[in-house]
N, C-alpha and C. Protein backbone atom coordinates (compact mmCIF):
# COMPACT_ATOMS: atom_id res chain seq x y z
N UNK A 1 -1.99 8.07 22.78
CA UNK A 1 -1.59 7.75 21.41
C UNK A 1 -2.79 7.86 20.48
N UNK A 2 -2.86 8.71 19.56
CA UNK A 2 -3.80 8.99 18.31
C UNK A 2 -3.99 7.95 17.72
N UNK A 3 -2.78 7.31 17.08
CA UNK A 3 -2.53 6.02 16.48
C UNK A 3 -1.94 4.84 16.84
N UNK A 4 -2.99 3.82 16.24
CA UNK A 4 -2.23 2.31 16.88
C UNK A 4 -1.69 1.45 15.69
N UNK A 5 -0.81 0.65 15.99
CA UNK A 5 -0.32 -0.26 14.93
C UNK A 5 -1.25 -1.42 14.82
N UNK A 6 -1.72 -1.65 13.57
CA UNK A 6 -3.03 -2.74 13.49
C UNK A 6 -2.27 -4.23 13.69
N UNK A 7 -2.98 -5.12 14.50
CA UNK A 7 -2.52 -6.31 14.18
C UNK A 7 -2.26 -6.75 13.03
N UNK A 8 -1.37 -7.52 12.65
CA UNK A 8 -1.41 -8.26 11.28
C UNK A 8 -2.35 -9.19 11.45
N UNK A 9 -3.17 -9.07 10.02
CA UNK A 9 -4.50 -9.86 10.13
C UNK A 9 -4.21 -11.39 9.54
N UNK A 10 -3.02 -12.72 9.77
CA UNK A 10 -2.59 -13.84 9.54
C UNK A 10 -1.45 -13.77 10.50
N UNK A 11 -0.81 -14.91 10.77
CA UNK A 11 0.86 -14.92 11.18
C UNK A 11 1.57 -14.78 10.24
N UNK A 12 2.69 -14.26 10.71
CA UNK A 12 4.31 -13.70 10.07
C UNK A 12 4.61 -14.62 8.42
N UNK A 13 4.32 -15.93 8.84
CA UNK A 13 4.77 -17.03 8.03
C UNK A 13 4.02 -17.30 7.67
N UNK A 14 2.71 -16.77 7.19
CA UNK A 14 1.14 -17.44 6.77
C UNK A 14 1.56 -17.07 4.67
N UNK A 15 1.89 -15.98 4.77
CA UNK A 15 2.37 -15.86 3.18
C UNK A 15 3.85 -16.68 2.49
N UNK A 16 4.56 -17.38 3.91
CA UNK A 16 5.82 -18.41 3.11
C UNK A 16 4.75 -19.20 1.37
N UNK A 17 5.34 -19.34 0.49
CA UNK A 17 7.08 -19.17 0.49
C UNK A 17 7.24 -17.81 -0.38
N UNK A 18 6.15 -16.99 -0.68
CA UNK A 18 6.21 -15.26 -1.63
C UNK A 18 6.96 -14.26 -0.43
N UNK A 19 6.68 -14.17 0.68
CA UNK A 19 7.18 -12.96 1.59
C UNK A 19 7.20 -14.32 2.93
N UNK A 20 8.52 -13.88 3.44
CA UNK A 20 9.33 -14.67 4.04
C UNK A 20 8.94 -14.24 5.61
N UNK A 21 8.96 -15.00 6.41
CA UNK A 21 8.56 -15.37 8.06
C UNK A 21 9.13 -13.76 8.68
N UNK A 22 10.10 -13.53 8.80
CA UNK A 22 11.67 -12.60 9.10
C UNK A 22 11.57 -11.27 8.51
N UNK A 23 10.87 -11.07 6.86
CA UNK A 23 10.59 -10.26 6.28
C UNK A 23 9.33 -9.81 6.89
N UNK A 24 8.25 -10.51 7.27
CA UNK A 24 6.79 -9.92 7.71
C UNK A 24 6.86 -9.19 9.16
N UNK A 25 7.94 -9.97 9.97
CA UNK A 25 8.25 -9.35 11.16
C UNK A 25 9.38 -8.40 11.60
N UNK A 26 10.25 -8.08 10.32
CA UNK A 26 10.56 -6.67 10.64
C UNK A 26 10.01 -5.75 10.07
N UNK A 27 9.14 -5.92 8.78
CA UNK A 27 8.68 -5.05 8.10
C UNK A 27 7.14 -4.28 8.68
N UNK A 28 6.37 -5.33 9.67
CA UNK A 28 5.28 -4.97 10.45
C UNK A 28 5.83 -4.45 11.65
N UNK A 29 6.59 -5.15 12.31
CA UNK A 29 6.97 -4.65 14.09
C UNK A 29 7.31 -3.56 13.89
N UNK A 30 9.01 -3.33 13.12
CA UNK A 30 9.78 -2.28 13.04
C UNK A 30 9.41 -1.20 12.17
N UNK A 31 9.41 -1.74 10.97
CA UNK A 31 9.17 -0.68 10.42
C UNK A 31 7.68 -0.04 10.25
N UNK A 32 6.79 -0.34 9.70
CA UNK A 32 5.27 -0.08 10.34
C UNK A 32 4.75 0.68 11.94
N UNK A 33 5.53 -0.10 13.06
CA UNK A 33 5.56 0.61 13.54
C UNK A 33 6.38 1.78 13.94
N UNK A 34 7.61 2.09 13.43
CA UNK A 34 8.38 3.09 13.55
C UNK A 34 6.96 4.51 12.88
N UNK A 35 6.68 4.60 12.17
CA UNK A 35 5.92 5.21 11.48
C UNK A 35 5.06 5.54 12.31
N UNK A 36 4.19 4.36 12.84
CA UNK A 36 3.18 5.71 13.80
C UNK A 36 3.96 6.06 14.88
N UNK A 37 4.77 5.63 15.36
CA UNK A 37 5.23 6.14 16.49
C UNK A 37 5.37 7.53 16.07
N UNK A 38 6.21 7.62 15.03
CA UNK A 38 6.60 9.36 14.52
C UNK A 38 5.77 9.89 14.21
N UNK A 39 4.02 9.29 13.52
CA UNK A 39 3.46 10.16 13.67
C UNK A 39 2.28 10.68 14.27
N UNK A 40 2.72 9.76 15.64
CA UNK A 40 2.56 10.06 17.08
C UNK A 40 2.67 11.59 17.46
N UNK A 41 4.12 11.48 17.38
CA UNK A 41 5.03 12.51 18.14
C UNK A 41 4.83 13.51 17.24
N UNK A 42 4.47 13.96 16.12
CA UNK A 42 4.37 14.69 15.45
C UNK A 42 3.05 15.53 15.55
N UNK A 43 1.68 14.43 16.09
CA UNK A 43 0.37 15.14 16.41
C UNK A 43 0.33 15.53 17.63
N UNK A 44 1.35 15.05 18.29
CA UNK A 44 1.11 15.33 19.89
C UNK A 44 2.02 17.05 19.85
N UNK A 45 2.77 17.49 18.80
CA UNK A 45 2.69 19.34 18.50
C UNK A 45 0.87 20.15 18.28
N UNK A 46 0.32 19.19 17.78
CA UNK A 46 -0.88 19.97 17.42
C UNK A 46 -2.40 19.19 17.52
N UNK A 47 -2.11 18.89 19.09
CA UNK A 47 -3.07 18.06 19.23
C UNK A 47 -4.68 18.33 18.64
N UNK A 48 -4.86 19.03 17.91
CA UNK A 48 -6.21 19.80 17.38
C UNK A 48 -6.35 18.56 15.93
N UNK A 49 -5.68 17.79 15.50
CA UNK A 49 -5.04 17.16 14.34
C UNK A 49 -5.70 15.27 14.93
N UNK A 50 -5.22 15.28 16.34
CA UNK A 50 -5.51 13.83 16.94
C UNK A 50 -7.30 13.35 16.24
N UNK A 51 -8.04 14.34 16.04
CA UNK A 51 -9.52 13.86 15.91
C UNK A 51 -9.13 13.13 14.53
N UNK A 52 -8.68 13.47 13.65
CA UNK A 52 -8.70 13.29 11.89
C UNK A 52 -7.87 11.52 12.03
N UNK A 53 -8.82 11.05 10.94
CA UNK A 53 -7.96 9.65 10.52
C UNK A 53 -6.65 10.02 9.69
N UNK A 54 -5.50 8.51 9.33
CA UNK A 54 -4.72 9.01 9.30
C UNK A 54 -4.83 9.37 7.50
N UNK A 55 -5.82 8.83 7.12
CA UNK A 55 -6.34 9.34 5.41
C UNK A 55 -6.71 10.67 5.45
N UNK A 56 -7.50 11.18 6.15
CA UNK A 56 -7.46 12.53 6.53
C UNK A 56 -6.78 13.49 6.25
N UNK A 57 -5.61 13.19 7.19
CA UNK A 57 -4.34 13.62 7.25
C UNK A 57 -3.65 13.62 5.89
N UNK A 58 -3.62 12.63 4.75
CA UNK A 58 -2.70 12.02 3.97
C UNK A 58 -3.61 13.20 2.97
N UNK A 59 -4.92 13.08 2.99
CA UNK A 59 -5.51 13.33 2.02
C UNK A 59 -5.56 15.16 1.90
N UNK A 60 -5.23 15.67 2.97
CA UNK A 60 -5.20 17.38 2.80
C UNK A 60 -3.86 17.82 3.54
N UNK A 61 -2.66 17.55 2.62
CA UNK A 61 -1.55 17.60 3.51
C UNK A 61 -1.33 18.82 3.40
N UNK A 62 -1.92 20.13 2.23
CA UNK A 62 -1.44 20.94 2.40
C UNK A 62 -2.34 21.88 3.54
N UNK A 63 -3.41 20.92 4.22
CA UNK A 63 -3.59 22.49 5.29
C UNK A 63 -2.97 21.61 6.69
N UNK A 64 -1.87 20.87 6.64
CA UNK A 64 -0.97 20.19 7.74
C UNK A 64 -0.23 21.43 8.10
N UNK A 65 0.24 21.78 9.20
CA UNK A 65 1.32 23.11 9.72
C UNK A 65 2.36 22.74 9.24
N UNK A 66 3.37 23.26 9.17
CA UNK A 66 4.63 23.31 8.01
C UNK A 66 5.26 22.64 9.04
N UNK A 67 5.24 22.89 10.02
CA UNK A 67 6.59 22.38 11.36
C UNK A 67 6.23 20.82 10.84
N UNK A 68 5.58 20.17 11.12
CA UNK A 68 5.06 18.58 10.77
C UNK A 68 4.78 17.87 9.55
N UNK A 69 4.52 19.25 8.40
CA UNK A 69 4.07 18.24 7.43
C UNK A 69 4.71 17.39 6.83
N UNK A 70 6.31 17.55 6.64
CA UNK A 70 7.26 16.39 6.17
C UNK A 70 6.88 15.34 6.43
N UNK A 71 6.87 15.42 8.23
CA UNK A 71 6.90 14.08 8.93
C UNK A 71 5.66 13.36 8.93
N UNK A 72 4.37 14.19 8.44
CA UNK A 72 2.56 13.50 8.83
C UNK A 72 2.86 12.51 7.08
N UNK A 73 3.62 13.43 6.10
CA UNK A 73 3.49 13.36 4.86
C UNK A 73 4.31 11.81 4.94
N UNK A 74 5.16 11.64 5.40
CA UNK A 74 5.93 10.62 5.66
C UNK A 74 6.00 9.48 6.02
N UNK A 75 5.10 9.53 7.01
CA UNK A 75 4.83 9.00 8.17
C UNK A 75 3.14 8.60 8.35
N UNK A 76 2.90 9.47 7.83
CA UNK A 76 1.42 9.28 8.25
C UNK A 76 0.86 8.38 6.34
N UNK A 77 1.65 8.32 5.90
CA UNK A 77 1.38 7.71 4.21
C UNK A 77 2.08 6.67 5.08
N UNK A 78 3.32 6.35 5.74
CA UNK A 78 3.62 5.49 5.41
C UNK A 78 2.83 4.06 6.94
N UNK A 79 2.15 4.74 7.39
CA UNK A 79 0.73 4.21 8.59
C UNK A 79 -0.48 4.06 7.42
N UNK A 80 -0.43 4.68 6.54
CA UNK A 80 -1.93 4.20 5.63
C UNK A 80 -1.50 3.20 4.68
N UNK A 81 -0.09 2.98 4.15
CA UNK A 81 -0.09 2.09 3.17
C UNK A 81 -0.19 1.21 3.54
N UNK A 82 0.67 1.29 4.59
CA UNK A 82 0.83 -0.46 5.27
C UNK A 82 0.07 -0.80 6.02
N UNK A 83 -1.32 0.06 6.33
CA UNK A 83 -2.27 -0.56 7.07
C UNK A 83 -3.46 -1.44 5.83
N UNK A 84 -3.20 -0.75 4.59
CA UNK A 84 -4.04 -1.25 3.31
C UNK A 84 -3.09 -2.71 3.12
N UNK A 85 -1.93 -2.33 2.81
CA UNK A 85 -0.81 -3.47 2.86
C UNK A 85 -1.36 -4.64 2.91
N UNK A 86 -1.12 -5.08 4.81
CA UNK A 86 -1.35 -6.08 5.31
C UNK A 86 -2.49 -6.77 4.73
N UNK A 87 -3.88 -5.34 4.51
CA UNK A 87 -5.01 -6.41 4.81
C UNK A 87 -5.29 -6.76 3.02
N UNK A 88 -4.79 -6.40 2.13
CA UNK A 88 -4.94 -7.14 0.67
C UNK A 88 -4.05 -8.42 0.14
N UNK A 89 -3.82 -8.83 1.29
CA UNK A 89 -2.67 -9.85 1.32
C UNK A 89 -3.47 -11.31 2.38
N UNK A 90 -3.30 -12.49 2.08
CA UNK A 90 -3.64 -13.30 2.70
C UNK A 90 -3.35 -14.48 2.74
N UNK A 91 -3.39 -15.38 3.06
CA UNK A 91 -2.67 -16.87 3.60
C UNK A 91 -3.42 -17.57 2.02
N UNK A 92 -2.66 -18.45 1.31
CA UNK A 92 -3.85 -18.97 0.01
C UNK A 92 -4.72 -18.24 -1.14
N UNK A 93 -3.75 -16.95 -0.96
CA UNK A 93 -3.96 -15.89 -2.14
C UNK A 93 -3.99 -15.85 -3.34
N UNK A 94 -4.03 -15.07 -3.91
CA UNK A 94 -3.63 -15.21 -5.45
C UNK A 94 -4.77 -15.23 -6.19
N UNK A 95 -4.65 -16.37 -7.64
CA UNK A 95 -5.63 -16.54 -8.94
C UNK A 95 -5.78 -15.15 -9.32
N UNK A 96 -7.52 -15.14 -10.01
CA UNK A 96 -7.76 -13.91 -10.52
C UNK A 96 -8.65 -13.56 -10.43
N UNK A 97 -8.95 -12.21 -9.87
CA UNK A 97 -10.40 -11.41 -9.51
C UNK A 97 -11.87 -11.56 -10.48
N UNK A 98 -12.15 -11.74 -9.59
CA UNK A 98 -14.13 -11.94 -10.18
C UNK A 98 -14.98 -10.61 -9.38
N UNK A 99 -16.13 -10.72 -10.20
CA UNK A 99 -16.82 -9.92 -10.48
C UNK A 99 -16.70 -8.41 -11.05
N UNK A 100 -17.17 -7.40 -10.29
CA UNK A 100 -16.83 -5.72 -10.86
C UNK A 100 -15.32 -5.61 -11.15
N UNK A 101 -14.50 -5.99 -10.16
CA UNK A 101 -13.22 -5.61 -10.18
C UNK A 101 -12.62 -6.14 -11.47
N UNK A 102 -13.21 -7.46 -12.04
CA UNK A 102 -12.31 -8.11 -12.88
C UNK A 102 -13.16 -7.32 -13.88
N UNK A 103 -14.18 -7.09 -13.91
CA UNK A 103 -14.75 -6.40 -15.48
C UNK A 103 -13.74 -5.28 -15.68
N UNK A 104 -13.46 -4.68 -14.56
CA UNK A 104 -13.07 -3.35 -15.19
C UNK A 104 -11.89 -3.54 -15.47
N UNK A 105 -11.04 -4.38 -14.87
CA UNK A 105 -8.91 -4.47 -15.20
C UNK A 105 -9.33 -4.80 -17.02
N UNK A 106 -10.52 -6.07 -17.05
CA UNK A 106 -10.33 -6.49 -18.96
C UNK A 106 -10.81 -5.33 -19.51
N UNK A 107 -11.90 -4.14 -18.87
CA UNK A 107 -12.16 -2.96 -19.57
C UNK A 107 -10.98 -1.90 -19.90
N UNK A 108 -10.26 -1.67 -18.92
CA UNK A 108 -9.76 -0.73 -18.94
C UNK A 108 -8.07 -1.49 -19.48
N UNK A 109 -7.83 -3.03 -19.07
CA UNK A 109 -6.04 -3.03 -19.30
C UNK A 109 -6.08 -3.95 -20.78
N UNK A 110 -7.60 -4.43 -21.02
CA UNK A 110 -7.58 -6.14 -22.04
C UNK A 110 -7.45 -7.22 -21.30
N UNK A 111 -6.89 -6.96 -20.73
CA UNK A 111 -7.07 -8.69 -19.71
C UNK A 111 -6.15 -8.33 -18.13
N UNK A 112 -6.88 -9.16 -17.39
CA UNK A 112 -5.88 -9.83 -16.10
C UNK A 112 -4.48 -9.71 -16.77
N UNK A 113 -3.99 -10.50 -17.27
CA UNK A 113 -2.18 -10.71 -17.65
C UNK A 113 -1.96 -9.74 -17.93
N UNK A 114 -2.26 -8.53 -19.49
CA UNK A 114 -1.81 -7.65 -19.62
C UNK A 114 -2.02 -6.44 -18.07
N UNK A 115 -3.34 -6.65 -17.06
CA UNK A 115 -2.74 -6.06 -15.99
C UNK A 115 -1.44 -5.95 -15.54
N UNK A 116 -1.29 -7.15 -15.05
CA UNK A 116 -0.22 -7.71 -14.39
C UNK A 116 0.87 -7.75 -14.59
N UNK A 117 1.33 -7.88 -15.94
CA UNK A 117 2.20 -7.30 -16.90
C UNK A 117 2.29 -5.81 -16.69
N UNK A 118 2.03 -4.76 -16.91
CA UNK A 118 1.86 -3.34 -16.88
C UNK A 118 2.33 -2.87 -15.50
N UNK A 119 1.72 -3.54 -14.49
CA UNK A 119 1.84 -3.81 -13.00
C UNK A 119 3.37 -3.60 -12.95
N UNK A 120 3.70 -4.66 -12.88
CA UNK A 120 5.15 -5.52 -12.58
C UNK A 120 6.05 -4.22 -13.43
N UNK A 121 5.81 -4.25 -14.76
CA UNK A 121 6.97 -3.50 -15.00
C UNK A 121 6.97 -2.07 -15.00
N UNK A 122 5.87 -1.42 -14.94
CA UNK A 122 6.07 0.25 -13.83
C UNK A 122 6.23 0.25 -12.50
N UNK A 123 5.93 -0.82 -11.82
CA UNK A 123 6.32 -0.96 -10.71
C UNK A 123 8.01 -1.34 -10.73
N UNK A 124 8.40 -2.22 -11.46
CA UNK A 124 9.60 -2.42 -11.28
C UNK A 124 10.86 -1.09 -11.20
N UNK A 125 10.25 -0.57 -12.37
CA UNK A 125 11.04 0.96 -12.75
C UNK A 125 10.79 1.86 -11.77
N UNK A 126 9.87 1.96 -10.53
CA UNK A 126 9.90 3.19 -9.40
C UNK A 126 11.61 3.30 -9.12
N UNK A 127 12.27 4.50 -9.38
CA UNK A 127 13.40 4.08 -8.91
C UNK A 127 13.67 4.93 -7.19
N UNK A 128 14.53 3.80 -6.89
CA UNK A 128 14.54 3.82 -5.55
C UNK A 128 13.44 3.25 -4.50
N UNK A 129 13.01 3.87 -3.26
CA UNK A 129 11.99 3.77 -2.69
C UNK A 129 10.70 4.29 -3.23
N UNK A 130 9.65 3.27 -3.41
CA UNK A 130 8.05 3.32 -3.05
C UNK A 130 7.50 2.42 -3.64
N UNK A 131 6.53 2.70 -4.24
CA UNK A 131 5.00 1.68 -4.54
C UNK A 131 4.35 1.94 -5.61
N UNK A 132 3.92 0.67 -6.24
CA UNK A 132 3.19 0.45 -7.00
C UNK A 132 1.59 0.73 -7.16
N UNK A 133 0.98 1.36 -7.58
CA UNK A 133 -0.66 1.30 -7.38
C UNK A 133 -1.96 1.01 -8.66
N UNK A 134 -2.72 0.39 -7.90
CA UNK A 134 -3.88 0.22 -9.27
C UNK A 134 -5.20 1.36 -8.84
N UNK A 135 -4.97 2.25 -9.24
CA UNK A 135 -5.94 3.59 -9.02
C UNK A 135 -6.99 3.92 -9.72
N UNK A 136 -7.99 4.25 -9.09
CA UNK A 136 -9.42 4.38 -9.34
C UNK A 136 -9.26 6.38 -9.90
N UNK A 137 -9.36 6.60 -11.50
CA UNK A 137 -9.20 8.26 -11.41
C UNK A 137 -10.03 8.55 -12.58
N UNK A 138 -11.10 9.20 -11.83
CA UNK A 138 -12.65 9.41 -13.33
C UNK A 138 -12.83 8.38 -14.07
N UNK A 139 -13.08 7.31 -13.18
CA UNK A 139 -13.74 5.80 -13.92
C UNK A 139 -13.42 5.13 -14.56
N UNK A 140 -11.90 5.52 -14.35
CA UNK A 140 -11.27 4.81 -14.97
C UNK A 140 -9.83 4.01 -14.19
N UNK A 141 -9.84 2.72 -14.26
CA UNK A 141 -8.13 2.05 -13.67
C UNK A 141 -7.01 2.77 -14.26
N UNK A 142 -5.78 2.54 -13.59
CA UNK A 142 -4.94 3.65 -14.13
C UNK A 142 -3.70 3.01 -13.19
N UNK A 143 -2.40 2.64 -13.80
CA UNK A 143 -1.31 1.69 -12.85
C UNK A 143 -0.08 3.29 -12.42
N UNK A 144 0.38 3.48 -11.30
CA UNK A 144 0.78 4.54 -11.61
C UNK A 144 2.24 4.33 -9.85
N UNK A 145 2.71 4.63 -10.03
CA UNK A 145 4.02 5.03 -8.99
C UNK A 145 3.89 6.22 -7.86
N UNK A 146 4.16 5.73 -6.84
CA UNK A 146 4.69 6.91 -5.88
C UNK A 146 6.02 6.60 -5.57
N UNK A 147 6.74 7.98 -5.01
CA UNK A 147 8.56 7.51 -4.58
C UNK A 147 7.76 7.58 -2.68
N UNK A 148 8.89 7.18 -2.22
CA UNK A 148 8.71 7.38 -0.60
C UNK A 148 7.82 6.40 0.07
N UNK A 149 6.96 7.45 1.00
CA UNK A 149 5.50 6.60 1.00
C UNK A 149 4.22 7.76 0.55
N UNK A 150 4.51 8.51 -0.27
CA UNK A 150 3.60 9.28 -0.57
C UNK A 150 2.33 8.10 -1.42
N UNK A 151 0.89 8.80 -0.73
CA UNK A 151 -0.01 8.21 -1.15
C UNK A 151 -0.92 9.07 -2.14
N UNK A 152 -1.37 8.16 -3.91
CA UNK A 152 -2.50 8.88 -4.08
C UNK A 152 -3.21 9.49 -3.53
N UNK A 153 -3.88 9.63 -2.46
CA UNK A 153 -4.80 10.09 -2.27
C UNK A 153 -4.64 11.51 -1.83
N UNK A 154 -3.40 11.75 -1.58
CA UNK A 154 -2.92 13.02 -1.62
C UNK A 154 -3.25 13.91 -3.19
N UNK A 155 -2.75 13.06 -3.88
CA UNK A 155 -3.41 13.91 -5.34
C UNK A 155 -5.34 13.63 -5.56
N UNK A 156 -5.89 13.37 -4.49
CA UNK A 156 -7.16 12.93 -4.78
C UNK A 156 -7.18 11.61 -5.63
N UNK A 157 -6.02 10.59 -5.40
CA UNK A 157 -7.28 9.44 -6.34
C UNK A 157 -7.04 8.42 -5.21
N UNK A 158 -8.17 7.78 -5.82
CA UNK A 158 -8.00 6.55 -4.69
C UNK A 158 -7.61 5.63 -4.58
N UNK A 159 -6.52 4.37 -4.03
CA UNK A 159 -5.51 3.76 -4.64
C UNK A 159 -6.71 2.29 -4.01
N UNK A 160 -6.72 1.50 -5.13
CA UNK A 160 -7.40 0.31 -5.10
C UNK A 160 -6.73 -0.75 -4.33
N UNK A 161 -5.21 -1.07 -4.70
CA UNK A 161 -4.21 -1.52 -4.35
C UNK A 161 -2.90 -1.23 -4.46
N UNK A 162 -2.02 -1.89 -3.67
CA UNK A 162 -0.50 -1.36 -3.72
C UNK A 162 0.06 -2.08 -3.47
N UNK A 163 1.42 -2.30 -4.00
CA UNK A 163 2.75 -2.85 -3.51
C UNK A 163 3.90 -1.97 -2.89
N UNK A 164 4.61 -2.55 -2.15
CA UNK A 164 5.12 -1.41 -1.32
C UNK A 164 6.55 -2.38 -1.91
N UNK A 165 7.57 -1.22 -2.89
CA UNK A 165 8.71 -2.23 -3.54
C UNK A 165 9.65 -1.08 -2.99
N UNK A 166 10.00 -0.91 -1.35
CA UNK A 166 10.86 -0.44 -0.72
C UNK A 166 12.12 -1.25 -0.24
N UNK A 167 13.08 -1.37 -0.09
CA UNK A 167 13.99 -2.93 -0.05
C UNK A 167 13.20 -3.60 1.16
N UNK A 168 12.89 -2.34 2.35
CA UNK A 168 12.54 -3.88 3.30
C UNK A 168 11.75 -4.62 3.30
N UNK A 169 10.92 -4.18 2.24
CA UNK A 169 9.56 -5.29 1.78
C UNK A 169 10.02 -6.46 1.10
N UNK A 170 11.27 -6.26 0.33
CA UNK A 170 12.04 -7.88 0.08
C UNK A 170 13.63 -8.33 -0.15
N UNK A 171 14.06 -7.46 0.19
CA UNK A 171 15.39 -7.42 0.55
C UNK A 171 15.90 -9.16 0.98
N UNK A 172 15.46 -9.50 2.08
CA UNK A 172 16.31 -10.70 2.60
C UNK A 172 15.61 -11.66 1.91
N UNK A 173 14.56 -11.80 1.34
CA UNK A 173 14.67 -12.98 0.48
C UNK A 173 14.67 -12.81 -1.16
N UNK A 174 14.90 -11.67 -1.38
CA UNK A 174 14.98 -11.26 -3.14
C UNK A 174 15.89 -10.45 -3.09
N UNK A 175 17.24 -10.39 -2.68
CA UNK A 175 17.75 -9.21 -2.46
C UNK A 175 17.61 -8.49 -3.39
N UNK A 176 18.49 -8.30 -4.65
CA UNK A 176 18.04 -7.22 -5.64
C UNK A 176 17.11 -7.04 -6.97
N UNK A 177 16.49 -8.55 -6.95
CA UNK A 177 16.06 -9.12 -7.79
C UNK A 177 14.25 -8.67 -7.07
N UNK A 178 14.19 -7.17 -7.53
CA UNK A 178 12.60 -6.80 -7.47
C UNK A 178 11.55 -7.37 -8.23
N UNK A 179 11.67 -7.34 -9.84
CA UNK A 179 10.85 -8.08 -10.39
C UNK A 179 10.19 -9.35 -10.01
N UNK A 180 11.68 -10.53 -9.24
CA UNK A 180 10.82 -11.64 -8.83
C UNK A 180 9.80 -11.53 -8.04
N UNK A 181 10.77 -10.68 -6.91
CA UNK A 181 9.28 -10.20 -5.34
C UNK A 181 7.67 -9.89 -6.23
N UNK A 182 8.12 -9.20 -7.60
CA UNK A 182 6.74 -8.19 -7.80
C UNK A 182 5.94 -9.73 -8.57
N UNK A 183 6.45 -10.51 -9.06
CA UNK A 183 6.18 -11.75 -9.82
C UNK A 183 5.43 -12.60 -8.56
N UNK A 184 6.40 -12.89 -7.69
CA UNK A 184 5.58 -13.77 -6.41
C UNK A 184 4.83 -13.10 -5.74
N UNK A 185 4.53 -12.11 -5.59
CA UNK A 185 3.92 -10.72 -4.68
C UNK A 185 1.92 -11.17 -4.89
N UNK A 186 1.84 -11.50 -6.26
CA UNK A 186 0.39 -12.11 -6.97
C UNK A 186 -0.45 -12.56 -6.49
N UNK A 187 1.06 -14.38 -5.64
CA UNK A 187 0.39 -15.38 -4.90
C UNK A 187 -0.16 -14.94 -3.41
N UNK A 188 -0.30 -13.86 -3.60
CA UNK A 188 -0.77 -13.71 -1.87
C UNK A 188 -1.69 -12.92 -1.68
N UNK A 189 -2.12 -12.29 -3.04
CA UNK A 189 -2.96 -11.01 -3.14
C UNK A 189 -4.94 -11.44 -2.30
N UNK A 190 -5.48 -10.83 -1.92
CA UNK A 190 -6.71 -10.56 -1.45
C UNK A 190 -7.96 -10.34 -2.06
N UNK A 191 -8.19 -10.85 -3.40
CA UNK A 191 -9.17 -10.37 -4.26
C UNK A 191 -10.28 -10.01 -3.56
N UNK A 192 -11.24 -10.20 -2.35
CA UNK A 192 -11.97 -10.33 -1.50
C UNK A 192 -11.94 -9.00 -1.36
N UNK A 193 -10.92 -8.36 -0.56
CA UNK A 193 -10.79 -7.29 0.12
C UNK A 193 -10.39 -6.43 -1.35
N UNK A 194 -9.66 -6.47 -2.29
CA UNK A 194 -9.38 -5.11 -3.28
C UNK A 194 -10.76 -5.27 -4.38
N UNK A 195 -11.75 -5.86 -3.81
CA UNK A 195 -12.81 -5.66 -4.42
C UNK A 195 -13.84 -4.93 -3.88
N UNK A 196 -13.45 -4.93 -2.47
CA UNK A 196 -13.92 -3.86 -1.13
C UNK A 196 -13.76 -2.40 -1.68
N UNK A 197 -12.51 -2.40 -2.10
CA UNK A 197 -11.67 -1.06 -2.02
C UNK A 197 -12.44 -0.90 -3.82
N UNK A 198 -12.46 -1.12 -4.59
CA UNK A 198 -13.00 -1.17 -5.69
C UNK A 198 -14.27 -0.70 -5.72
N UNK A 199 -15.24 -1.07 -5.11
CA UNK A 199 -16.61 -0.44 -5.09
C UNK A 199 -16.11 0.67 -3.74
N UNK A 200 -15.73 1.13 -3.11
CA UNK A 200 -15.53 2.42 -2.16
C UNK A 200 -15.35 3.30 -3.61
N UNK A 201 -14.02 2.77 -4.39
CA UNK A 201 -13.15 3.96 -5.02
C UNK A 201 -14.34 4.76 -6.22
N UNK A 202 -15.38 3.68 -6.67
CA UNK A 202 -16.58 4.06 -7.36
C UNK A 202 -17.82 4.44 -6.89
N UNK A 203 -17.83 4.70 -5.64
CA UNK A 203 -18.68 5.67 -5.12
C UNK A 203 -18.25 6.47 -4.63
């Protein structure tokens, strides 16, 4: 196997009461791992592909072989989101980012809230399946949508953070009511770690 499914870095129920016990464990077991499994089976056609991470992969899909690229494109975005996923998320999350990261959301959005605001409601409007992102593109933040699990970084930018507003990310405890999920989604966020990803995306 090329790829492994990462542990979740808390228990299932460590984010109650924003993302629900039931929700973390079908959305990591099943679905997360459904994904590498397929895109498992998909490198094991061209095992010459097994050396490359799965950003790699995400990030030059067009020299992927045509027989696979649906499925690396698919599959292999949807093994990188949710491996970023998990780890910007944490038990006692939330408030609001300090240092570089927070200079630049008041540089570039006016404030934290009007982020968050901007956030929530282009994210809300993805219609159908995908995700929300806060993207790093010529030095500048930038809030922007994918459908599926297609990842920025396929267009070259680098996604700082994401929400993944696919139903099974909140279906059983928000059923259609996305905005709330994207409203409680806040309290769990990782400032620690998307401040990681923040100085990567600026060098």
């Amino acid at each position: 196997m090329a790829y492994q499914l990462p542990p979740l870095p808390y228990d299932y129920a460590a984010l109650e009461p924003f993302i629900d016990e039931a929700t973390m464990k079908l959305h990591h077991d099943k679905h997360h791992a459904t994904y590498v499994t397929n895109l498992n089976a998909a490198i094991e056609k061209h095992p010459e592909l097994a050396s490359k991470s799965p950003e790699d992969l995400v990030k030059n899909l067009a020299s992927i072989p045509s027989d696979i690229q649906t499925v690396v494109r698919n599959n292999g975005g949807g093994h990188v989101n949710h491996t970023m996923f998990w780890t910007i998320m944490k038990p006692g999350g939330g408030g609001e980012p300090t240092g570089p990261i927070a200079d630049a959301i008041a540089k570039d959005f006016g404030s934290f809230e009007d982020f968050k605001k901007l956030f929530n409601e282009t994210t809300a409007k993805q219609f159908g399946s995908g995700w929300g992102w806060l993207v790093s593109e010529g030095g500048k933040l930038k809030v922007v949508t994918t459908p599926n699990q297609d990842n920025p970084l396929t267009q070259g930018i680098y996604p700082i953070l994401g929400n993944d507003v696919w139903e099974h990310a909140y279906y059983l405890k928000y059923n259609n009511r996305r905005p709330e999920y994207l409203a409680a989604w806040w309290n769990t966020v990782n400032w620690d770690e998307i401040g990681k990803r923040f100085e990567q995306a600026t060098k």
